[in-house]
C-alpha atoms as a PDB file:
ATOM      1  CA  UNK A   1     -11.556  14.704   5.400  1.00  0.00           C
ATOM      2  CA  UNK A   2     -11.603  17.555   3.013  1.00  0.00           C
ATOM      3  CA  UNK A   3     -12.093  17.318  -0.807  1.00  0.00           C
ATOM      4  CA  UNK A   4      -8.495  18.257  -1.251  1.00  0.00           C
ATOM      5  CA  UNK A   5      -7.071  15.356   0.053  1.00  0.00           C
ATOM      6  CA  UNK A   6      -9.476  12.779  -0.921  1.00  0.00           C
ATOM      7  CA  UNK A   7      -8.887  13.632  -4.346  1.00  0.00           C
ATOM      8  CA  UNK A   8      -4.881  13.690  -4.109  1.00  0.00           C
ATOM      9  CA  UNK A   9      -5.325   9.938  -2.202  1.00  0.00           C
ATOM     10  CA  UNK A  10      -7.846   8.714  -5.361  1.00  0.00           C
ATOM     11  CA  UNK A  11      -5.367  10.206  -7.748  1.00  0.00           C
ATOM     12  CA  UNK A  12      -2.442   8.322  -6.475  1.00  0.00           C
ATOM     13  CA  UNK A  13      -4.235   4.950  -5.073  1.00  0.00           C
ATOM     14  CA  UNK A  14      -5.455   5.298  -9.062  1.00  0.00           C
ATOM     15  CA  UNK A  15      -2.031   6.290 -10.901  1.00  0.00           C
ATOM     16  CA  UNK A  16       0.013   3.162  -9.848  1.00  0.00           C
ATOM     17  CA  UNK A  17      -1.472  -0.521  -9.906  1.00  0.00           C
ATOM     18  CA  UNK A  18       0.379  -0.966  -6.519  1.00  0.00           C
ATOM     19  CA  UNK A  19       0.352   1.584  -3.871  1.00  0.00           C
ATOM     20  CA  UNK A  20       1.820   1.444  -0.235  1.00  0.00           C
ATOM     21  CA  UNK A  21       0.548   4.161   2.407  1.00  0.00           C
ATOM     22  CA  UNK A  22       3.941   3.630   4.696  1.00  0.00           C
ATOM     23  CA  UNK A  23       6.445   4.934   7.516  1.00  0.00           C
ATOM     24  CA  UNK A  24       9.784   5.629   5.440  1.00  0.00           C
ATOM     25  CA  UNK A  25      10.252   5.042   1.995  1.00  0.00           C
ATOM     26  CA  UNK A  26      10.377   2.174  -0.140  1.00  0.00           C
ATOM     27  CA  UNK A  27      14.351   2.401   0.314  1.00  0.00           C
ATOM     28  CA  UNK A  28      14.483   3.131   3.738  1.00  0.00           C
ATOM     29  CA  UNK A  29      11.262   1.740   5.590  1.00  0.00           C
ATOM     30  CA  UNK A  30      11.248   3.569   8.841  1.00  0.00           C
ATOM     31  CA  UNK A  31       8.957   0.503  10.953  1.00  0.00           C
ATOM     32  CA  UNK A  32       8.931  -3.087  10.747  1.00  0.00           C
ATOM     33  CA  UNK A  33       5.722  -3.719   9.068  1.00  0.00           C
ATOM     34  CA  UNK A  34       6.297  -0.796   6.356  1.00  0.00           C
ATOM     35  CA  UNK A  35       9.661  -2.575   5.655  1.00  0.00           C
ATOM     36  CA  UNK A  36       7.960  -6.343   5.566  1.00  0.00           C
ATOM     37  CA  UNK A  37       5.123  -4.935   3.258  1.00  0.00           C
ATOM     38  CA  UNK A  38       7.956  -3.420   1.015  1.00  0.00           C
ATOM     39  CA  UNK A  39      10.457  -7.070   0.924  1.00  0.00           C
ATOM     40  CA  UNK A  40       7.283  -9.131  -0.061  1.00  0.00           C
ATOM     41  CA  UNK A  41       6.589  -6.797  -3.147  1.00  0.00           C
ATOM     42  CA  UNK A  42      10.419  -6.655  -3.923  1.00  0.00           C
ATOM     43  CA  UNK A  43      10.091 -10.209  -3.477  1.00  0.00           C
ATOM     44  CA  UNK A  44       7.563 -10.476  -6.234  1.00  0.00           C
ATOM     45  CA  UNK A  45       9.707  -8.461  -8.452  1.00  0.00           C
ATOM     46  CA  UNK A  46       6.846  -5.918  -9.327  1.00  0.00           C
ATOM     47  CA  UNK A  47       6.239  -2.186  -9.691  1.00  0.00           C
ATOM     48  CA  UNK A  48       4.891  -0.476  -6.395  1.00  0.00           C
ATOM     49  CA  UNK A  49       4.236   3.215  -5.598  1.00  0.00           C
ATOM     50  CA  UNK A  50       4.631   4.390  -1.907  1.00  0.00           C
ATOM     51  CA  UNK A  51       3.688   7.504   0.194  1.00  0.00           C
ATOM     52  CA  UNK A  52       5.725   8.214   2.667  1.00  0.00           C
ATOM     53  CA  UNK A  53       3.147   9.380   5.840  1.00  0.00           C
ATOM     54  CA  UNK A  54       5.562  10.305   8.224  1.00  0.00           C
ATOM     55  CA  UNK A  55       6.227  13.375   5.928  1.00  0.00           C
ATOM     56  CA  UNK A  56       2.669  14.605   6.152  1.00  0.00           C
ATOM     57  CA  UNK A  57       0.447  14.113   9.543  1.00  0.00           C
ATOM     58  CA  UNK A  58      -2.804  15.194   7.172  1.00  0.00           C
ATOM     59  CA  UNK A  59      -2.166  12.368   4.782  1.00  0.00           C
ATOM     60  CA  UNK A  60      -1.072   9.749   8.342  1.00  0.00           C
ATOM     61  CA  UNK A  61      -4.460  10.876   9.409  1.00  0.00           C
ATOM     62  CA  UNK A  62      -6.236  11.116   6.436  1.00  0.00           C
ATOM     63  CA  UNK A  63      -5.528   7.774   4.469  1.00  0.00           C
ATOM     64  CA  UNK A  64      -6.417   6.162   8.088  1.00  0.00           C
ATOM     65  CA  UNK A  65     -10.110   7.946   7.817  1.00  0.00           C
ATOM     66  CA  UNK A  66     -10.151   7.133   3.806  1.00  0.00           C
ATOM     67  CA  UNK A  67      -9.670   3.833   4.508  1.00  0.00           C
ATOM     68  CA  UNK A  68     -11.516   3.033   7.571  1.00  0.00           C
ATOM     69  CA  UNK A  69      -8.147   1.203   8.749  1.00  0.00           C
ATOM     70  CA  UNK A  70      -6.504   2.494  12.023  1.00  0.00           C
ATOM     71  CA  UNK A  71      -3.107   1.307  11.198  1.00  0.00           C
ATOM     72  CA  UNK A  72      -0.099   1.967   8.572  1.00  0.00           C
ATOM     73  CA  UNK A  73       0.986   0.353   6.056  1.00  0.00           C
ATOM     74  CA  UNK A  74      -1.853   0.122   4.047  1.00  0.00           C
ATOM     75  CA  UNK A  75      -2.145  -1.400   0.614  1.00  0.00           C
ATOM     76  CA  UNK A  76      -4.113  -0.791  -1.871  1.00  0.00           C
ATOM     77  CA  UNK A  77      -4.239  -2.625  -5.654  1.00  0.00           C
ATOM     78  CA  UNK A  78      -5.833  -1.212  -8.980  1.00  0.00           C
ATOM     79  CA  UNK A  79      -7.309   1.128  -6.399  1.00  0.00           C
ATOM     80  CA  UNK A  80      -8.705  -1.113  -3.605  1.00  0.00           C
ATOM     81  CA  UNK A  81      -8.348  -1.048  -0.308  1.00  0.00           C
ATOM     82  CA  UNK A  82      -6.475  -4.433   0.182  1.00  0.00           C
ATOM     83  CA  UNK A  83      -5.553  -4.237   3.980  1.00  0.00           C
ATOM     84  CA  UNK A  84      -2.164  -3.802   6.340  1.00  0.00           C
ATOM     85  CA  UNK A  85       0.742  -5.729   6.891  1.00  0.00           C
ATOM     86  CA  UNK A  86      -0.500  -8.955   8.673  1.00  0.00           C
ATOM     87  CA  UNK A  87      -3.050  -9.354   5.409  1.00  0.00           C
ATOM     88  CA  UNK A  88      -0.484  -8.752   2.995  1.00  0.00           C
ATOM     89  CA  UNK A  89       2.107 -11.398   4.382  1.00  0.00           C
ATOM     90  CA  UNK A  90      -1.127 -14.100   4.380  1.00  0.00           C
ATOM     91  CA  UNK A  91      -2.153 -13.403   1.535  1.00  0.00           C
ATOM     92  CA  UNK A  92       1.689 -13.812  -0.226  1.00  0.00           C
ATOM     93  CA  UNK A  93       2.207 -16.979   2.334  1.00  0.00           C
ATOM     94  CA  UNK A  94      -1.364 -18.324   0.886  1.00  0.00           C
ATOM     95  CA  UNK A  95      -0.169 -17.464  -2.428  1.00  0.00           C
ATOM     96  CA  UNK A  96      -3.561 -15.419  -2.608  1.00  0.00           C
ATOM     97  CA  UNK A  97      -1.830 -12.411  -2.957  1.00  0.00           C
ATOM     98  CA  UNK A  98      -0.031 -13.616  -6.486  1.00  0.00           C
ATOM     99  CA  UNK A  99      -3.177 -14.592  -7.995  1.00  0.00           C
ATOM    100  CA  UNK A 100      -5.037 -10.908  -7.456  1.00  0.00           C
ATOM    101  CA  UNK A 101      -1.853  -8.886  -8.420  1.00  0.00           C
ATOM    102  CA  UNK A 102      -1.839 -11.904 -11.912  1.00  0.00           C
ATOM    103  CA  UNK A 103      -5.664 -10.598 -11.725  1.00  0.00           C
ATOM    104  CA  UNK A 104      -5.328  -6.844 -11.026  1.00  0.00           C
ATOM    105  CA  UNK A 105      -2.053  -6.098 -12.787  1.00  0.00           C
ATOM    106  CA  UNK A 106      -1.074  -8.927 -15.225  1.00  0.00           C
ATOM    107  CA  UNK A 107       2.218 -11.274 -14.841  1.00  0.00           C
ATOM    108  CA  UNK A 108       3.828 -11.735 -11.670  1.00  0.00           C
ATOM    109  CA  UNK A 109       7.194 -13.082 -11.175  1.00  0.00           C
END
């Protein structure tokens, strides 16, 4: 990956305390997971960033390398890696995912 890009995927992993690597945007998910990672955030009524990859196949590649995770969406909180889809919905159905955003960002909803 070149420097370039690393440093645009640290800026914005670092500039919002919620950010989604995803297919489609945060109004109009283009994939199932993307769109099931995006409901359970609405759900919790907190601010998320998102990246749209299918508008850039460097960044689709890129955040895949960055992360060391072959699949999209990825999540990542106060700039860690958290993981994909099937983590995230665990992790709100454990109620583990409130805690570390109460942790990581302050109040939940």
């Amino acid at each position: 990956m070149d420097a370039a890009l690393k440093n645009r995927i640290m800026q914005e992993i670092t500039s919002s305390p919620i950010m989604i690597y995803m297919k489609g945007t945060r109004e109009m998910p283009q994939c199932g997971f993307s769109n099931q990672v995006v409901q359970i955030f609405k759900t919790l009524d907190v601010p998320f960033a998102t990246s749209n990859v299918l508008e850039d196949q460097t960044l689709r590649d890129g955040i895949k390398e960055y992360a060391n995770w072959p699949t999209i969406p990825q999540v990542y909180v106060a700039g860690e890696f958290i993981g994909g889809c099937d983590i995230i919905t665990e992790m709100y159905q454990s109620g583990e995912l409130q805690t570390l955003l109460k942790e990581k960002c302050g109040d939940v909803s």
